[in-house]
PDB file of N, CA and C in Angstrom:
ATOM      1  N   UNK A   1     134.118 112.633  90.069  1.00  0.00           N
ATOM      2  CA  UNK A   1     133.291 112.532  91.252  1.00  0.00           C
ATOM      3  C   UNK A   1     132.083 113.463  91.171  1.00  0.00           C
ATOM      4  N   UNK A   2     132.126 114.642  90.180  1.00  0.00           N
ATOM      5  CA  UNK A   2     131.265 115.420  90.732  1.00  0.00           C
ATOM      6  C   UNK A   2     129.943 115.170  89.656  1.00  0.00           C
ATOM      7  N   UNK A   3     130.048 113.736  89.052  1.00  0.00           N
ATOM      8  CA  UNK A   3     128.799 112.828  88.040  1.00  0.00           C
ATOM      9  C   UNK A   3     128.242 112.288  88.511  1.00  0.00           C
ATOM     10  N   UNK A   4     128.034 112.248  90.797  1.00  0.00           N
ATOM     11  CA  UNK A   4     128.014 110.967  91.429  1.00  0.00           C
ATOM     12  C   UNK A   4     126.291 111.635  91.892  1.00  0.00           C
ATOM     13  N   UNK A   5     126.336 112.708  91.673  1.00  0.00           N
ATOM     14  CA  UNK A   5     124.943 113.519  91.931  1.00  0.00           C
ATOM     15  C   UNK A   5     123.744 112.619  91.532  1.00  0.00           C
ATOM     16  N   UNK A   6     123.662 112.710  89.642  1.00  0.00           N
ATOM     17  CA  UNK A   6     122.650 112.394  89.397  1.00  0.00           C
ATOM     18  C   UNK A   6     121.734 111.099  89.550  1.00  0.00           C
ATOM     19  N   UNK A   7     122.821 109.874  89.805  1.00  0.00           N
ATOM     20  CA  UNK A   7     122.264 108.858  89.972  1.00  0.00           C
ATOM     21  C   UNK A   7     121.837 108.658  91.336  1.00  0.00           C
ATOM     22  N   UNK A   8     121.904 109.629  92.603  1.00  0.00           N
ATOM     23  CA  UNK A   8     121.943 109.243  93.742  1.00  0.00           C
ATOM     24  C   UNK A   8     120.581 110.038  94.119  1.00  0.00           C
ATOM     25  N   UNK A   9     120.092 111.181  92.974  1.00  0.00           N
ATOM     26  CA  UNK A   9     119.105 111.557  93.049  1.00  0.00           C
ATOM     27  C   UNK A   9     117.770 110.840  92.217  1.00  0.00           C
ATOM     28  N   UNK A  10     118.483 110.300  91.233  1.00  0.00           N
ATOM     29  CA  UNK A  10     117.354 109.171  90.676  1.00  0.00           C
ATOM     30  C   UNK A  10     117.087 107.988  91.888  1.00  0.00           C
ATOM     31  N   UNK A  11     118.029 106.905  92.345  1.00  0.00           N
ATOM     32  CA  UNK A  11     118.067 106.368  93.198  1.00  0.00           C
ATOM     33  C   UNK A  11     116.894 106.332  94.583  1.00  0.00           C
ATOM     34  N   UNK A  12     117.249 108.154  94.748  1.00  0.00           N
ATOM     35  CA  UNK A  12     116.117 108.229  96.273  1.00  0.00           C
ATOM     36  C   UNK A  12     115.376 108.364  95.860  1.00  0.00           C
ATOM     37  N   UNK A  13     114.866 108.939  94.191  1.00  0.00           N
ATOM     38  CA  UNK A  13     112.956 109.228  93.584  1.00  0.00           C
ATOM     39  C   UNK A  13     112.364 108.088  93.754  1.00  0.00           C
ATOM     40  N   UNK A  14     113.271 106.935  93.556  1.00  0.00           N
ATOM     41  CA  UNK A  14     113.391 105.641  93.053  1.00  0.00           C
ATOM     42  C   UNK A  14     112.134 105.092  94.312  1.00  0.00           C
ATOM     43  N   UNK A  15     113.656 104.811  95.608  1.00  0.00           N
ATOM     44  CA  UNK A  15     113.225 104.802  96.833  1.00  0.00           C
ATOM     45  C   UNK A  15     112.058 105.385  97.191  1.00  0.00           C
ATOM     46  N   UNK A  16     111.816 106.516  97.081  1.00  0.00           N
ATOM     47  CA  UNK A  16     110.708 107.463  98.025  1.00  0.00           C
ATOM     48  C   UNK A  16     109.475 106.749  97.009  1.00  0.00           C
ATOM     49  N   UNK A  17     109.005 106.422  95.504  1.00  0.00           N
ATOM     50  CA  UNK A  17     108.356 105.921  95.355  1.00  0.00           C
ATOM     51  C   UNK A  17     107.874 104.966  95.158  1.00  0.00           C
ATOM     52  N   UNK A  18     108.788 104.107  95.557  1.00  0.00           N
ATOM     53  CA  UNK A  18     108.736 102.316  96.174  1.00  0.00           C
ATOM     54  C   UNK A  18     108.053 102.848  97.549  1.00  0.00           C
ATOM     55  N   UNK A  19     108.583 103.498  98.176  1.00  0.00           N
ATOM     56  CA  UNK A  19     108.447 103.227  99.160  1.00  0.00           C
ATOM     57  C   UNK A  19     106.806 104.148  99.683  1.00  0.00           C
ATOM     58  N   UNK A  20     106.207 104.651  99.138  1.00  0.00           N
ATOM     59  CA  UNK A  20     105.150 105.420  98.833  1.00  0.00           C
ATOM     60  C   UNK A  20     103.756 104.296  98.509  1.00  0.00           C
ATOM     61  N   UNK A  21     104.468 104.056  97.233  1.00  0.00           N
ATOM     62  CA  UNK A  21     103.284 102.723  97.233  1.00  0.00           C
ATOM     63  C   UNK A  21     103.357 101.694  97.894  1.00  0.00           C
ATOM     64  N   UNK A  22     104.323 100.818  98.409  1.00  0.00           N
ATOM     65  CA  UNK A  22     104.237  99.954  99.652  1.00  0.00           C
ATOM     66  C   UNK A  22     103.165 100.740 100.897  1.00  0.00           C
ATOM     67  N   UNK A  23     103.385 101.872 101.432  1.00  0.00           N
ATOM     68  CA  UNK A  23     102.535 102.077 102.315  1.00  0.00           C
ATOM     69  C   UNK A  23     101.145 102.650 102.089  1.00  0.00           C
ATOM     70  N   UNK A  24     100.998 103.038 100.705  1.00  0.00           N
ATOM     71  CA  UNK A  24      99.639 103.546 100.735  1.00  0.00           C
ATOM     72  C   UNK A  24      98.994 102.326 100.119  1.00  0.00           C
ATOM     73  N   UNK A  25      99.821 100.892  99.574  1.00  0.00           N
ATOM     74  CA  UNK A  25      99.253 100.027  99.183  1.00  0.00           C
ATOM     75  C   UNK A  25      99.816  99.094  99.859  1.00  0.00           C
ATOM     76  N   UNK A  26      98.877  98.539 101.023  1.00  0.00           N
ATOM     77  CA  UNK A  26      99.789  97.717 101.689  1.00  0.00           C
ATOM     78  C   UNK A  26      99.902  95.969 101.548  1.00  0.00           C
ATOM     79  N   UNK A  27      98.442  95.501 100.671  1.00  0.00           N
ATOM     80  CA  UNK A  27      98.357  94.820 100.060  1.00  0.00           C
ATOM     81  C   UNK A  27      99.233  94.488  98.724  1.00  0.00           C
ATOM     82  N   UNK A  28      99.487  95.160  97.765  1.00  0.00           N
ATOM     83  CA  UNK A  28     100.360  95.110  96.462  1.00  0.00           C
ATOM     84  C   UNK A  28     101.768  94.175  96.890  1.00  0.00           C
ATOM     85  N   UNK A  29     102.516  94.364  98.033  1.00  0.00           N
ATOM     86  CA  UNK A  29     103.905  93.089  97.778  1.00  0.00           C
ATOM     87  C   UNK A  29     103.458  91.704  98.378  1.00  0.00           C
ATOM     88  N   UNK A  30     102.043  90.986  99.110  1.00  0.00           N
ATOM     89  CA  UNK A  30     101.532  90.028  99.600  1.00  0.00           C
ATOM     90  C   UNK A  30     102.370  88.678  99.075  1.00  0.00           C
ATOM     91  N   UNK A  31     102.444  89.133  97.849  1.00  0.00           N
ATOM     92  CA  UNK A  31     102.940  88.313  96.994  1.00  0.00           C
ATOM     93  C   UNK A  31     104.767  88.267  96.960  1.00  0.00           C
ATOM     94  N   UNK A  32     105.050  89.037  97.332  1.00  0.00           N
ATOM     95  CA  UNK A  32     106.800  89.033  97.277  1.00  0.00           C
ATOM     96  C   UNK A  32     106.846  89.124  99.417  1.00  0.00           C
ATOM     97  N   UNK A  33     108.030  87.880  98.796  1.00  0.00           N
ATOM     98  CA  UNK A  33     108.630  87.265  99.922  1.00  0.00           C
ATOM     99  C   UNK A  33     108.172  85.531 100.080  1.00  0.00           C
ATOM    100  N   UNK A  34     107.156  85.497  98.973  1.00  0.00           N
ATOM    101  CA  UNK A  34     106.792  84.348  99.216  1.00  0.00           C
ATOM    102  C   UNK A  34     106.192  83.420  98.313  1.00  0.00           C
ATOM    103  N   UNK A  35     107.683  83.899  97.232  1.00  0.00           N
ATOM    104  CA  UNK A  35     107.222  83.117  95.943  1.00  0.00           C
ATOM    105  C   UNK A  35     108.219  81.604  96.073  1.00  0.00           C
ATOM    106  N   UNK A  36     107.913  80.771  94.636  1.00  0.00           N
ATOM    107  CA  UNK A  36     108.177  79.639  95.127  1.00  0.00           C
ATOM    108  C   UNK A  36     110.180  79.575  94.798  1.00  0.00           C
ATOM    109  N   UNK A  37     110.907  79.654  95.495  1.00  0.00           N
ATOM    110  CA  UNK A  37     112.435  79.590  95.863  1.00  0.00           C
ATOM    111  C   UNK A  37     112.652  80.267  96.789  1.00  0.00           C
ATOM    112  N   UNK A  38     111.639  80.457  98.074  1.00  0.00           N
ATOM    113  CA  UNK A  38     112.314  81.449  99.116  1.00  0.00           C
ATOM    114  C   UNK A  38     112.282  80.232  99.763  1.00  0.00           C
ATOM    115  N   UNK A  39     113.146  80.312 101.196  1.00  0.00           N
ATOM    116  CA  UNK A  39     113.308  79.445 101.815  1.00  0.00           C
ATOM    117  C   UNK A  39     113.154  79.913 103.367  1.00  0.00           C
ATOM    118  N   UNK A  40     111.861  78.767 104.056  1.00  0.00           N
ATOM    119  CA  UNK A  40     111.897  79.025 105.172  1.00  0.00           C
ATOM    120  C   UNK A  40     111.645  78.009 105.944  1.00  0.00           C
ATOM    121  N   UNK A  41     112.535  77.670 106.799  1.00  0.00           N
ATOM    122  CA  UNK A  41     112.491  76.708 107.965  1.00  0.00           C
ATOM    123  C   UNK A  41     112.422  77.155 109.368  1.00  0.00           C
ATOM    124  N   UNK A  42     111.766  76.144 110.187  1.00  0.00           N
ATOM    125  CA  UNK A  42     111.381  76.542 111.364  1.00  0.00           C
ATOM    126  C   UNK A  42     111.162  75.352 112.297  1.00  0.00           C
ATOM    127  N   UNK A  43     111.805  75.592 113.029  1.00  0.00           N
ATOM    128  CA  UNK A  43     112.028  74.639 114.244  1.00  0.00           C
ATOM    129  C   UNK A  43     111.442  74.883 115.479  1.00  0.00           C
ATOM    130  N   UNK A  44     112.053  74.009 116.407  1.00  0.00           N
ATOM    131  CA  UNK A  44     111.236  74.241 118.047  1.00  0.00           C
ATOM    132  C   UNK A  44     111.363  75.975 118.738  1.00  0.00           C
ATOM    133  N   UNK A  45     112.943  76.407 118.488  1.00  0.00           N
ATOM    134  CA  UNK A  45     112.984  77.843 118.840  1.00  0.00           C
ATOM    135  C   UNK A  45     114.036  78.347 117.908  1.00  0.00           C
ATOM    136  N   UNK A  46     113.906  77.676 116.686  1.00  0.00           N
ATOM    137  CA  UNK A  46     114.896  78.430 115.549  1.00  0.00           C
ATOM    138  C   UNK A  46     113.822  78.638 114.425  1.00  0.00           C
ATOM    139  N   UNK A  47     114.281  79.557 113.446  1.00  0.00           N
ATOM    140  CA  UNK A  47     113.365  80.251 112.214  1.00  0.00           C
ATOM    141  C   UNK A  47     114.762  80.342 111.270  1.00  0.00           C
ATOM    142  N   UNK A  48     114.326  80.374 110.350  1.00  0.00           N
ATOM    143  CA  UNK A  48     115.707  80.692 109.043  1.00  0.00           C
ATOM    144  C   UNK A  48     114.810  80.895 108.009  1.00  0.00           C
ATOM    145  N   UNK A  49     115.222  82.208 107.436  1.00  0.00           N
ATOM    146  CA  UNK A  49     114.420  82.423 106.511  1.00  0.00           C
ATOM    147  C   UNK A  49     115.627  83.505 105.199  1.00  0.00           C
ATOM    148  N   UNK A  50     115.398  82.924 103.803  1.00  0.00           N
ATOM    149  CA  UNK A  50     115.923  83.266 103.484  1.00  0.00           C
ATOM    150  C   UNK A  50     115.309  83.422 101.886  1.00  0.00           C
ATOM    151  N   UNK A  51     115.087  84.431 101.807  1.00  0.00           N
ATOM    152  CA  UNK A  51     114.066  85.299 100.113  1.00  0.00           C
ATOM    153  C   UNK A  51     114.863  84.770  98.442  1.00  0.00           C
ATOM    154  N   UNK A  52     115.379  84.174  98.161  1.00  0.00           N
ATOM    155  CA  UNK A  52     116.306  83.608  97.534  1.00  0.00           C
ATOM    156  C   UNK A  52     115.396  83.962  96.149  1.00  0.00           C
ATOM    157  N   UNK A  53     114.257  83.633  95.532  1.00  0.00           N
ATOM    158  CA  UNK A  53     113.337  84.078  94.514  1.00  0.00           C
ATOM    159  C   UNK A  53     113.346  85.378  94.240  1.00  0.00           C
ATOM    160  N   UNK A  54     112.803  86.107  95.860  1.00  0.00           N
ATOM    161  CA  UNK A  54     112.431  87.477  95.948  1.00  0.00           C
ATOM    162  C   UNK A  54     113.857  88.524  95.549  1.00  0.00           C
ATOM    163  N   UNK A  55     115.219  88.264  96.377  1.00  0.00           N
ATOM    164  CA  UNK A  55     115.888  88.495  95.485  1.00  0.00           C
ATOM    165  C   UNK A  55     116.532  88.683  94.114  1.00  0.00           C
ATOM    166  N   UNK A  56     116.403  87.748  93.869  1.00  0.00           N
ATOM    167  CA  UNK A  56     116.644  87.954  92.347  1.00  0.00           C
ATOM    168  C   UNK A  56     115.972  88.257  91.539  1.00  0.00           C
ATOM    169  N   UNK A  57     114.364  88.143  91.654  1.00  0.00           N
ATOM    170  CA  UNK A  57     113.546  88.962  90.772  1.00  0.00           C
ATOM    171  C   UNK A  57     113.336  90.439  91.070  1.00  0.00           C
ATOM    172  N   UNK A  58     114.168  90.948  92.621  1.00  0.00           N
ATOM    173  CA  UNK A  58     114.233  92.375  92.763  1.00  0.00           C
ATOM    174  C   UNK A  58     115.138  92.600  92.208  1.00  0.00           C
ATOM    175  N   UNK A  59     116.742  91.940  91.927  1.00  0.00           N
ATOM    176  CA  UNK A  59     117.918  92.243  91.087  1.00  0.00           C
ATOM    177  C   UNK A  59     117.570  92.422  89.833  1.00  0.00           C
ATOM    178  N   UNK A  60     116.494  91.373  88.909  1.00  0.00           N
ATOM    179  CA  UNK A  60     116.642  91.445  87.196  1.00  0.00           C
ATOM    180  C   UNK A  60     115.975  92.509  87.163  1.00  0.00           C
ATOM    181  N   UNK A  61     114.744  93.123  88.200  1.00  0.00           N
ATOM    182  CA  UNK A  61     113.871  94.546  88.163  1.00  0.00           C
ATOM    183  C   UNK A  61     114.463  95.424  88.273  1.00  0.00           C
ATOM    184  N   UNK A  62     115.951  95.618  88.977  1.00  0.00           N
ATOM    185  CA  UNK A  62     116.435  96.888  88.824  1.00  0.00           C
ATOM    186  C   UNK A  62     117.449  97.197  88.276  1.00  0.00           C
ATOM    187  N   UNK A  63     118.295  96.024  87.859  1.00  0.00           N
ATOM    188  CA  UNK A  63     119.108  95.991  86.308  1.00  0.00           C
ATOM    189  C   UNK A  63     118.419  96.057  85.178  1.00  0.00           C
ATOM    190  N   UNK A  64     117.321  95.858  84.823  1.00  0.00           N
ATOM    191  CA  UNK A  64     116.540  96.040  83.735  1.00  0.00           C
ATOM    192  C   UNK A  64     116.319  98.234  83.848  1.00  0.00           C
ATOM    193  N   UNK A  65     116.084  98.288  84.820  1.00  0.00           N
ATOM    194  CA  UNK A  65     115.641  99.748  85.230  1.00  0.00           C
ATOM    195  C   UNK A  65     116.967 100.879  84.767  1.00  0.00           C
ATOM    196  N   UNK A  66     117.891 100.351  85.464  1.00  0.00           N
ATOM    197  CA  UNK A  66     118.864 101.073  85.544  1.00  0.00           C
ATOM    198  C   UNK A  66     119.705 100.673  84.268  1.00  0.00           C
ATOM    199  N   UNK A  67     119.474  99.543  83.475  1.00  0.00           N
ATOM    200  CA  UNK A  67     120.137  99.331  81.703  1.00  0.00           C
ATOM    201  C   UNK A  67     119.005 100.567  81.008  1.00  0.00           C
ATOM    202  N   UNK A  68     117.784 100.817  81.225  1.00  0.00           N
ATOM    203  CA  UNK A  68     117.143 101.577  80.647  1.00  0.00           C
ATOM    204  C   UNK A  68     117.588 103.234  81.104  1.00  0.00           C
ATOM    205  N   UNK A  69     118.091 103.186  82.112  1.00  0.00           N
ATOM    206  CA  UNK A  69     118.261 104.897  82.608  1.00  0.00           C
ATOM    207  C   UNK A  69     119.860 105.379  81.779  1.00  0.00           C
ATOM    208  N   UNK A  70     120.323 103.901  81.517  1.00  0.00           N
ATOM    209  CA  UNK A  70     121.937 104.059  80.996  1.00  0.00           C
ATOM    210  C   UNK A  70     121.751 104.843  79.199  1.00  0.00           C
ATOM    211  N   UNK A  71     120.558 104.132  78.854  1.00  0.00           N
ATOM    212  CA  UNK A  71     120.499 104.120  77.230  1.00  0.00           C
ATOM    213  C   UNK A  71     120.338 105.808  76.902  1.00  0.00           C
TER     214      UNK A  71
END
């Protein structure tokens, strides 16, 4: 348990600078959420929306990341 440190501190660098450039660039994700396999429907007073693309190209981005932090 006490190995559970380092990845949880890579993790939030991770976070804090995702999340750094999203707001000082607020233009840069325009493009994510609304590539072609997301799914969104919309009705008279229903919406369903569901990122199905955006997911998984955020999954292969951070299994690729984190196979590289393993090596």
């Amino acid at each position: 348990m006490g190995n559970f440190g380092k990845p949880l501190i890579v993790m939030g660098l991770f976070l804090t600078v995702a999340g750094l450039v999203i707001y000082f660039n607020p233009k840069l994700p325009t493009w994510l959420g609304r590539l072609p396999g997301d799914f969104a429907f919309k009705r008279d007073n229903f919406s369903f929306y569901f990122p199905l693309a955006t997911c998984l190209l955020i999954s292969a981005i951070l299994s690729f990341v984190l196979w590289l932090f393993r090596k």
